[in-house]
PDB file of N, CA and C in Angstrom:
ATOM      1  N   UNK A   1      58.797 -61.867  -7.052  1.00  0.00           N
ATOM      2  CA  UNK A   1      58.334 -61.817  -5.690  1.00  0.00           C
ATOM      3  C   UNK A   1      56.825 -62.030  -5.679  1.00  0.00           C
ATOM      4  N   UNK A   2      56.329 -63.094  -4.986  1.00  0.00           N
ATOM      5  CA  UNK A   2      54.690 -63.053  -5.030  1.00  0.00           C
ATOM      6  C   UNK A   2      54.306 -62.268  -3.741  1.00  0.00           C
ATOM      7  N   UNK A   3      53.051 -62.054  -4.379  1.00  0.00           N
ATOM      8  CA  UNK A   3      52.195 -61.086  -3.240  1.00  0.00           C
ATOM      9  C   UNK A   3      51.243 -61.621  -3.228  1.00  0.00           C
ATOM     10  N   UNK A   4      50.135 -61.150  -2.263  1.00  0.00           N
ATOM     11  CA  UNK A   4      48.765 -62.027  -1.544  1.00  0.00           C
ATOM     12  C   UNK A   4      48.340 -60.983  -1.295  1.00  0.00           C
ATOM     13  N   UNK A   5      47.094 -60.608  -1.979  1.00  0.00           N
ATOM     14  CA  UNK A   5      46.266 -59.727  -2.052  1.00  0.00           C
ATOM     15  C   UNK A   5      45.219 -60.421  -0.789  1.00  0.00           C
ATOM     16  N   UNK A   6      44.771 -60.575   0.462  1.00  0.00           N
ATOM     17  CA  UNK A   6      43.826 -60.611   1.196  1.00  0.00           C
ATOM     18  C   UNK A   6      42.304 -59.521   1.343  1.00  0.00           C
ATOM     19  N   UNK A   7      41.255 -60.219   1.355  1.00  0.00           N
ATOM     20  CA  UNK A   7      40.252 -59.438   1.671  1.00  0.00           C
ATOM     21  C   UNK A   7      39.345 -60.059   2.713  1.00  0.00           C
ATOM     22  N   UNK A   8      39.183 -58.692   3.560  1.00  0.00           N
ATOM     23  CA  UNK A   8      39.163 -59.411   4.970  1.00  0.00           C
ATOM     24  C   UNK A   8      37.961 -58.985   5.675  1.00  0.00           C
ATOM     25  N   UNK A   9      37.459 -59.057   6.717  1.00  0.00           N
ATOM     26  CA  UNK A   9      36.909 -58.572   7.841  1.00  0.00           C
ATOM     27  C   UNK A   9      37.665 -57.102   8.429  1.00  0.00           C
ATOM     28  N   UNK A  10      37.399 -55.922   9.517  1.00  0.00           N
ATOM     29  CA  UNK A  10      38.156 -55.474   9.885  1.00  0.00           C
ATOM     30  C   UNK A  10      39.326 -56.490  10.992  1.00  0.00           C
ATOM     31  N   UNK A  11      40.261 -56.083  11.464  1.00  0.00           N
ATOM     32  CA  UNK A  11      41.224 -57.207  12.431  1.00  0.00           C
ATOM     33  C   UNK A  11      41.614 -56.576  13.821  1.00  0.00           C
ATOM     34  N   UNK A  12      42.494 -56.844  14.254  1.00  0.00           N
ATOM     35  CA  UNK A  12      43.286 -56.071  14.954  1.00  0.00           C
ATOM     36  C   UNK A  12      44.903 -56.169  14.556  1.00  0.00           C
ATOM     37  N   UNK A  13      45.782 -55.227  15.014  1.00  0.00           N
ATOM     38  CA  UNK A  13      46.701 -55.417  14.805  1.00  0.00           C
ATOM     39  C   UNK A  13      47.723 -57.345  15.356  1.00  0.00           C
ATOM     40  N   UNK A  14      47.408 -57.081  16.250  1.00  0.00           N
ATOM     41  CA  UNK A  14      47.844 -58.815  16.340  1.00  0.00           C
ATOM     42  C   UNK A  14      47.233 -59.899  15.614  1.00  0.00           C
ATOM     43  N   UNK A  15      46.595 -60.040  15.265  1.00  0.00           N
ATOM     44  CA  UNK A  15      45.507 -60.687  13.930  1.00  0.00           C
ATOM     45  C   UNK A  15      45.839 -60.617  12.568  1.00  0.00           C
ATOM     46  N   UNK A  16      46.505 -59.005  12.451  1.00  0.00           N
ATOM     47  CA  UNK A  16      47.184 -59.317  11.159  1.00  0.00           C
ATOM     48  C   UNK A  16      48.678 -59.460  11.154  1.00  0.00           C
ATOM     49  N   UNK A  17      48.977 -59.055  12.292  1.00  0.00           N
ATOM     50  CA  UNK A  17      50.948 -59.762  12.046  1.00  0.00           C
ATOM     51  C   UNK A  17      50.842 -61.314  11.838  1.00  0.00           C
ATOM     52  N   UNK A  18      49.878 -61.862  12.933  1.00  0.00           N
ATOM     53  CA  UNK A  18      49.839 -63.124  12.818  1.00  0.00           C
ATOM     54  C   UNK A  18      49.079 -63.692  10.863  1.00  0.00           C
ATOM     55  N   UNK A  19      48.636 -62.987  10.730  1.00  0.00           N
ATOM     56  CA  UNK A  19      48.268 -64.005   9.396  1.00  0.00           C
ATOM     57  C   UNK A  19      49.509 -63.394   8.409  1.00  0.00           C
ATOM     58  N   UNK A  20      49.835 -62.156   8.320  1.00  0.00           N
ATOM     59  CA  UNK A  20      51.203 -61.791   7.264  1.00  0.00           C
ATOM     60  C   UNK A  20      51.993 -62.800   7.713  1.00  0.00           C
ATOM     61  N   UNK A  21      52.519 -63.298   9.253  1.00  0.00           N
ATOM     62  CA  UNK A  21      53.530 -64.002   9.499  1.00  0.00           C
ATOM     63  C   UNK A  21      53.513 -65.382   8.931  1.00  0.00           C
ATOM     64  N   UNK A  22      52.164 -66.056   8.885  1.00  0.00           N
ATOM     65  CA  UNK A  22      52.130 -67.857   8.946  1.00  0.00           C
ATOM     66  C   UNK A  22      51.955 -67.608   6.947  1.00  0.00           C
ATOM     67  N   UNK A  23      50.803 -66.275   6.364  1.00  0.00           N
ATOM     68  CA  UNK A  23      50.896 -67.211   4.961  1.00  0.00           C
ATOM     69  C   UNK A  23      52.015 -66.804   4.388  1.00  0.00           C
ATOM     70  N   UNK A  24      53.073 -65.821   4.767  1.00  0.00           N
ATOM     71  CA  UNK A  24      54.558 -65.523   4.264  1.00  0.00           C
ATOM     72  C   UNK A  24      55.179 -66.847   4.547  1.00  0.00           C
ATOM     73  N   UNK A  25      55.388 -67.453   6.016  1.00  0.00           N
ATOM     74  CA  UNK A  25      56.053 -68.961   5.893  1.00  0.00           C
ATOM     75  C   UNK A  25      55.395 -70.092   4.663  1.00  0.00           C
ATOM     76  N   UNK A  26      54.077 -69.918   4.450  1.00  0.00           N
ATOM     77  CA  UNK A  26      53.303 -70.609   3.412  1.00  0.00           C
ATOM     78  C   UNK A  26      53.794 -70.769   2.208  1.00  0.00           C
ATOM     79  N   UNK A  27      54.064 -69.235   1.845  1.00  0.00           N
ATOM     80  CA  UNK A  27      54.641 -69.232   0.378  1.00  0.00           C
ATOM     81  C   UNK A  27      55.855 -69.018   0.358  1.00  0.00           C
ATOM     82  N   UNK A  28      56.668 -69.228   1.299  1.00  0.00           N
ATOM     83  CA  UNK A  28      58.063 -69.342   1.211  1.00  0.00           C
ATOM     84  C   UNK A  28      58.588 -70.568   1.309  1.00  0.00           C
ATOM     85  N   UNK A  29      57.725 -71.249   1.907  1.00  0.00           N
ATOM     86  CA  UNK A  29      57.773 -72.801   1.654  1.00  0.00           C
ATOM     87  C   UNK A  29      57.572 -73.153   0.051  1.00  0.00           C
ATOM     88  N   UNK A  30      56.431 -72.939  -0.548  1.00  0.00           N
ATOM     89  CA  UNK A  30      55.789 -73.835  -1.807  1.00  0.00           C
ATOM     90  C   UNK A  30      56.975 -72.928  -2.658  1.00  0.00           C
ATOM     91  N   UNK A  31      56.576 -71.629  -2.758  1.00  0.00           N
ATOM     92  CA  UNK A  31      57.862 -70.995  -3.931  1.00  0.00           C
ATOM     93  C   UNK A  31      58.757 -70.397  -3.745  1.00  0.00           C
ATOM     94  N   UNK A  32      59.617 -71.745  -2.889  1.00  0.00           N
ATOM     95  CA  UNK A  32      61.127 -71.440  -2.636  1.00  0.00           C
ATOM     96  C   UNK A  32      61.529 -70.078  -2.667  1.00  0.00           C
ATOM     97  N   UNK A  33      61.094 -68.916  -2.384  1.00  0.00           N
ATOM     98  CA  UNK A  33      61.692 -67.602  -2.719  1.00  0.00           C
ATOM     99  C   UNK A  33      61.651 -67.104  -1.079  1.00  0.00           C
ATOM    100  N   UNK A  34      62.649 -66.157  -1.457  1.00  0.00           N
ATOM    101  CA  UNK A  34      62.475 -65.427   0.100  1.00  0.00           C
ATOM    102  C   UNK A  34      61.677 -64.181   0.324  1.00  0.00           C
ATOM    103  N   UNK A  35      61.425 -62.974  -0.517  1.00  0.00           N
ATOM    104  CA  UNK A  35      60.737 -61.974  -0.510  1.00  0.00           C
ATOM    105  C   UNK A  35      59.165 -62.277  -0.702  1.00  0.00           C
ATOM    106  N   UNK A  36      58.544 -61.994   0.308  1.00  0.00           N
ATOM    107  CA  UNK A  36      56.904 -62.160  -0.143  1.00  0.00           C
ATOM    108  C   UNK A  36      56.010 -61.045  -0.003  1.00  0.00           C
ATOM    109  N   UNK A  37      55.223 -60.256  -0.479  1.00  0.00           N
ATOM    110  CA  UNK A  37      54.532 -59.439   0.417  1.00  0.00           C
ATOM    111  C   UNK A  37      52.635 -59.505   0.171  1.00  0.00           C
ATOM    112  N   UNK A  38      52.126 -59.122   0.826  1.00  0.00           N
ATOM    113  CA  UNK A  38      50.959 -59.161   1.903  1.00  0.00           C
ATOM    114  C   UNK A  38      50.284 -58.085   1.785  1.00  0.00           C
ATOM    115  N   UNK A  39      49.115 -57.856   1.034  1.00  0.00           N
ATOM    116  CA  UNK A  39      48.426 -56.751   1.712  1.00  0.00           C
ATOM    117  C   UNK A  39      46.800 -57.386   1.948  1.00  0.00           C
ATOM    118  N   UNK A  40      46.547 -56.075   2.809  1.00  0.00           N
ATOM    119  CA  UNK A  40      45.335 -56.541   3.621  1.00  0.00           C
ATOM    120  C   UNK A  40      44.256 -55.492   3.365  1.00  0.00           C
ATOM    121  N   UNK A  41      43.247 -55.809   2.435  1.00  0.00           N
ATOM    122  CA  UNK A  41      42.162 -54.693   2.431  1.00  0.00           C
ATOM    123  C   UNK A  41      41.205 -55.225   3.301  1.00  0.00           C
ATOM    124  N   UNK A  42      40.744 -54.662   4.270  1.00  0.00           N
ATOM    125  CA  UNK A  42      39.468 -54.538   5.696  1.00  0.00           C
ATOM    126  C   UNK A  42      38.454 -53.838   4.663  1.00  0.00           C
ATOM    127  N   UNK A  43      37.236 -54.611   5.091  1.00  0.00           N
ATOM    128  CA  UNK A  43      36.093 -54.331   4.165  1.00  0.00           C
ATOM    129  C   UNK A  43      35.028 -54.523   5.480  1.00  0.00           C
ATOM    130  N   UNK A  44      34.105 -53.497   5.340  1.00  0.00           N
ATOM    131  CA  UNK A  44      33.536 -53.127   6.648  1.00  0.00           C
ATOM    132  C   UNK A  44      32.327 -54.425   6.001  1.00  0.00           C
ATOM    133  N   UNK A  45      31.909 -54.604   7.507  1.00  0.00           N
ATOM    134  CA  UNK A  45      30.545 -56.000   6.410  1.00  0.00           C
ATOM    135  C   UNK A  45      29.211 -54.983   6.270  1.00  0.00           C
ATOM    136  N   UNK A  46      29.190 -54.262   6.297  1.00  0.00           N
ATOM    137  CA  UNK A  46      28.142 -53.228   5.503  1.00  0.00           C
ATOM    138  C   UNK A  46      28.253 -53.038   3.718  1.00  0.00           C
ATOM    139  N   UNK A  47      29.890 -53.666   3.629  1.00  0.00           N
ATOM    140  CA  UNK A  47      30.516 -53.493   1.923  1.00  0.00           C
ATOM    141  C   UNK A  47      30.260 -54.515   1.339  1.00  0.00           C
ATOM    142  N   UNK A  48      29.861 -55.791   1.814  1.00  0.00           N
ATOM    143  CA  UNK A  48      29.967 -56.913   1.723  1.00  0.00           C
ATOM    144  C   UNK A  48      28.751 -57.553   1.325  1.00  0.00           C
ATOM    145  N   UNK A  49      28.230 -58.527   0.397  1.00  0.00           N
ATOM    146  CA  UNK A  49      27.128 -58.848  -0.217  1.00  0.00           C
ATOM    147  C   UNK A  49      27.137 -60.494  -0.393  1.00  0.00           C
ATOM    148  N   UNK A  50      26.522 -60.922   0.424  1.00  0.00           N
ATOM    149  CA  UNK A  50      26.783 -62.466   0.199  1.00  0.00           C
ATOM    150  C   UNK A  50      24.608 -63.295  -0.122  1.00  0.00           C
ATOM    151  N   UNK A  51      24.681 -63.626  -1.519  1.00  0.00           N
ATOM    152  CA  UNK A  51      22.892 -64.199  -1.681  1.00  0.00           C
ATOM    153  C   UNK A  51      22.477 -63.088  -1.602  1.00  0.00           C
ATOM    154  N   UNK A  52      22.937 -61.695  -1.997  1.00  0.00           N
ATOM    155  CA  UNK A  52      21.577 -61.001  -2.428  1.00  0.00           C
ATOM    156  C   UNK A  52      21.634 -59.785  -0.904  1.00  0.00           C
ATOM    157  N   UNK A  53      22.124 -60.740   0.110  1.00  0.00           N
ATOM    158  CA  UNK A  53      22.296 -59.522   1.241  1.00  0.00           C
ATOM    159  C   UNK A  53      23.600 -59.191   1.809  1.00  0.00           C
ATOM    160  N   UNK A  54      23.185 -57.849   2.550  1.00  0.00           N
ATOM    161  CA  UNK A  54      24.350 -57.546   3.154  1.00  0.00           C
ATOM    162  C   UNK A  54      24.896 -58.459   4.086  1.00  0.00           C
ATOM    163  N   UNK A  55      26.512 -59.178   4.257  1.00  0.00           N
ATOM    164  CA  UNK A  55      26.826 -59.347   5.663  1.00  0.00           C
ATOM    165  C   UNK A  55      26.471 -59.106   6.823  1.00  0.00           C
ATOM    166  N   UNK A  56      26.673 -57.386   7.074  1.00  0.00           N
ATOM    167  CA  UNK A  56      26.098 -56.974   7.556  1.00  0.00           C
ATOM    168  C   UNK A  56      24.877 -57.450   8.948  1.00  0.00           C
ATOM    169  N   UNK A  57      23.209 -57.580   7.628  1.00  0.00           N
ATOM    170  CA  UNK A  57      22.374 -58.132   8.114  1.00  0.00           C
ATOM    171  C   UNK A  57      22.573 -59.413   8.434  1.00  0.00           C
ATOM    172  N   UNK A  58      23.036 -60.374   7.465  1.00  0.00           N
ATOM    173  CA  UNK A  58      22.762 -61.855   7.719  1.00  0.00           C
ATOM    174  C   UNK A  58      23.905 -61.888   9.415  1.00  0.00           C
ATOM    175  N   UNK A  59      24.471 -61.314   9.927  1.00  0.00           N
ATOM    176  CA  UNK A  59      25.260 -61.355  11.319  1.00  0.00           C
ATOM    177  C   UNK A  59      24.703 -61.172  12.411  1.00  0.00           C
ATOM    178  N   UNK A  60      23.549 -60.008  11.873  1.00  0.00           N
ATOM    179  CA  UNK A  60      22.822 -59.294  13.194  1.00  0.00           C
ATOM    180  C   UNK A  60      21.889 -60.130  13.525  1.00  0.00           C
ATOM    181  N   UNK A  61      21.003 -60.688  11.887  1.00  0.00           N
ATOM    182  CA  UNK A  61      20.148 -62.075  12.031  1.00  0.00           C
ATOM    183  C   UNK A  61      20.522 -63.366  13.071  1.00  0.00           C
ATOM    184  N   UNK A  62      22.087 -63.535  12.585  1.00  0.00           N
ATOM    185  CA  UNK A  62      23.090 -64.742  13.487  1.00  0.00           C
ATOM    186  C   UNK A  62      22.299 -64.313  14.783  1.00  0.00           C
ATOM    187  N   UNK A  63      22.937 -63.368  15.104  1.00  0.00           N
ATOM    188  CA  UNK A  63      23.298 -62.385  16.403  1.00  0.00           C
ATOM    189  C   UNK A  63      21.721 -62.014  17.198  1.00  0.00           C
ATOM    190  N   UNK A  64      20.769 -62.306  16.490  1.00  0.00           N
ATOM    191  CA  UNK A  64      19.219 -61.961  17.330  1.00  0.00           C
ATOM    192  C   UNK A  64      18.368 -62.897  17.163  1.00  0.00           C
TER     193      UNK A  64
END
């Protein structure tokens, strides 16, 4: 059975049925199998480090 470890943004609940739903059709397509499962770790962007900075900042930067 493959699984899909995701690491994410926080979501909402309709945000993540919808992505468990389309990449489960994904990989039930490529490896012919029927059981797939999905998990979703939400990583606050304060956790997040992209060049040295936080997400976080580089958003609020976007954002001002």
């Amino acid at each position: 059975m493959p699984m899909v470890i995701i690491e994410g943004p926080k979501a909402d609940v309709e945000t993540k049925r919808e992505l468990v739903k389309r990449i489960t059709e994904v990989i039930r397509e490529v490896y012919k199998v029927h059981h797939v499962s999905v998990i979703i770790h939400e990583n606050e962007t304060e956790n997040v480090g992209s060049d040295g900075e936080l997400l976080s900042d580089i958003i609020a930067r976007r954002r001002g």
